[in-house]
Protein backbone atom coordinates (compact mmCIF):
# COMPACT_ATOMS: atom_id res chain seq x y z
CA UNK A 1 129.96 97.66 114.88
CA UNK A 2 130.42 101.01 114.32
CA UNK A 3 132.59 102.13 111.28
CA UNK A 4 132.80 105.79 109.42
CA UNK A 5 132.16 106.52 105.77
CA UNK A 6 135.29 106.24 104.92
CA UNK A 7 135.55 102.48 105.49
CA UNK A 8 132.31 101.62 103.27
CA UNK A 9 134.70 101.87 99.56
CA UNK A 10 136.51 99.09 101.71
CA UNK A 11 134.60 96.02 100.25
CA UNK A 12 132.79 95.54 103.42
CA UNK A 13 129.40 93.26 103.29
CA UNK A 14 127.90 93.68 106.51
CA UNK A 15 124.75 91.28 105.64
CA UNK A 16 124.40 90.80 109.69
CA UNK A 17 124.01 94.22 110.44
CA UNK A 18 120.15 95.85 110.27
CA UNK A 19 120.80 99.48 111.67
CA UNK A 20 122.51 102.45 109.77
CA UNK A 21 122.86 105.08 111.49
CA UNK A 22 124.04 108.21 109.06
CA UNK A 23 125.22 110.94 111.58
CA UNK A 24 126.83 113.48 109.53
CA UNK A 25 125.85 114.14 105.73
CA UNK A 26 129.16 113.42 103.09
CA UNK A 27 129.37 115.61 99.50
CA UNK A 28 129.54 112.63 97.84
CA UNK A 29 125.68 111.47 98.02
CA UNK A 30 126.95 107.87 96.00
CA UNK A 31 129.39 107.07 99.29
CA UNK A 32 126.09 107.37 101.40
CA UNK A 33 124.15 104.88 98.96
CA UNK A 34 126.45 102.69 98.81
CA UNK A 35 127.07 102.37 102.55
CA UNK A 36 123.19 101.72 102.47
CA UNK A 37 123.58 99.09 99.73
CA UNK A 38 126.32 97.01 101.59
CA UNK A 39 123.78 97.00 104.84
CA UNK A 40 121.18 95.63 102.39
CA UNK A 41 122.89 92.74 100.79
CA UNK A 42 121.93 89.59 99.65
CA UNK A 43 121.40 86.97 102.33
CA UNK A 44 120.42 89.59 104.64
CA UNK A 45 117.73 87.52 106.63
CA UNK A 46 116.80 90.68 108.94
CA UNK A 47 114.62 93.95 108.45
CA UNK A 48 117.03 96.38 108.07
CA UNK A 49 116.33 100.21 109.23
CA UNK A 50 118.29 103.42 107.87
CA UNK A 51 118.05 106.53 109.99
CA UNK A 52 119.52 109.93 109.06
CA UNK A 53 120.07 112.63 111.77
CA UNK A 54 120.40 116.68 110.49
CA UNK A 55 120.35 119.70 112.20
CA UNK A 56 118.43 122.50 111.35
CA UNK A 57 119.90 125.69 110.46
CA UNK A 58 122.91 124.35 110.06
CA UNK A 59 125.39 123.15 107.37
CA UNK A 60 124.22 119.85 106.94
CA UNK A 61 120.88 121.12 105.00
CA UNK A 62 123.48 123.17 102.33
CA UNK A 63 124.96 119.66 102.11
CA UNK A 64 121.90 117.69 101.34
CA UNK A 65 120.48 120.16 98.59
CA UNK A 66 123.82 119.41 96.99
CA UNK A 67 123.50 115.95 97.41
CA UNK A 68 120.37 116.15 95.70
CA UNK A 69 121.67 118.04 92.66
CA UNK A 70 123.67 115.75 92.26
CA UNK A 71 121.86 112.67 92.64
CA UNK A 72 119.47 114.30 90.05
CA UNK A 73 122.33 115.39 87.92
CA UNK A 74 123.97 111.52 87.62
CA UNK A 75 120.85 110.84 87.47
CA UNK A 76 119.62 112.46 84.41
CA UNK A 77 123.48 111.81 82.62
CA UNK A 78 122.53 108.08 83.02
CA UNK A 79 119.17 107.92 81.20
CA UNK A 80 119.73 110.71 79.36
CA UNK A 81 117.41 113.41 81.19
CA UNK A 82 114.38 110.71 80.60
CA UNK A 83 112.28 111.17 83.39
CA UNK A 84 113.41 115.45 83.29
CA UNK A 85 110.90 116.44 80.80
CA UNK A 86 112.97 119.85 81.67
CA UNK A 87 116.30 118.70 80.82
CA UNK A 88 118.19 119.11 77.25
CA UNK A 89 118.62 115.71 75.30
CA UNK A 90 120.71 115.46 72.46
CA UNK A 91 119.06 113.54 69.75
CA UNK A 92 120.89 111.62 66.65
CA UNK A 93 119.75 114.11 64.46
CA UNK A 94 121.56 117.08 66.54
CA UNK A 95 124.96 114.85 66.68
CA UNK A 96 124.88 113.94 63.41
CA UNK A 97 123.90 117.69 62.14
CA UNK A 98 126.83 119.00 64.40
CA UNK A 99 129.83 120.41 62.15
């Protein structure tokens, strides 16, 4: 079965399925994940492979550093910059001193 990216925000479990095949890179890194969550599902009995094709030089690599800013962004807004010993955390103290 071949579907597009598009389809995945769809509710589609494809538990029989054990190849993804992600041809051309979306901005929105979560649509991407999740199309590799709903390969992955529970009951899935199979091994399941993920493969990624880019070309070099091209567009595609702008796409994936942005990707990855924003994985790492979301990222960091959802454990509050925990594991970014660069990032700025606001503490109680700074909310609570903030007039």
């Amino acid at each position: 079965m071949l579907l597009s990216l598009s389809a995945v925000g769809v509710g589609l479990n494809l538990c029989g399925a054990s190849h993804l095949l992600l041809l051309d890179p979306h901005w929105n890194p979560q649509l991407e994940q999740q199309a590799q969550d709903r390969i992955y599902r529970f009951g899935q009995t199979r091994n399941v492979h993920i493969y990624r094709s880019m070309c070099v030089d091209t567009v595609e690599q702008s796409i994936r550093q942005l990707q990855n800013v924003k994985l790492k962004l979301a990222d960091n807004v959802l454990t509050g910059g925990r594991y970014d010993k660069n990032s700025s955390k606001l503490s109680i103290e700074d909310l609570n001193n903030y007039e």
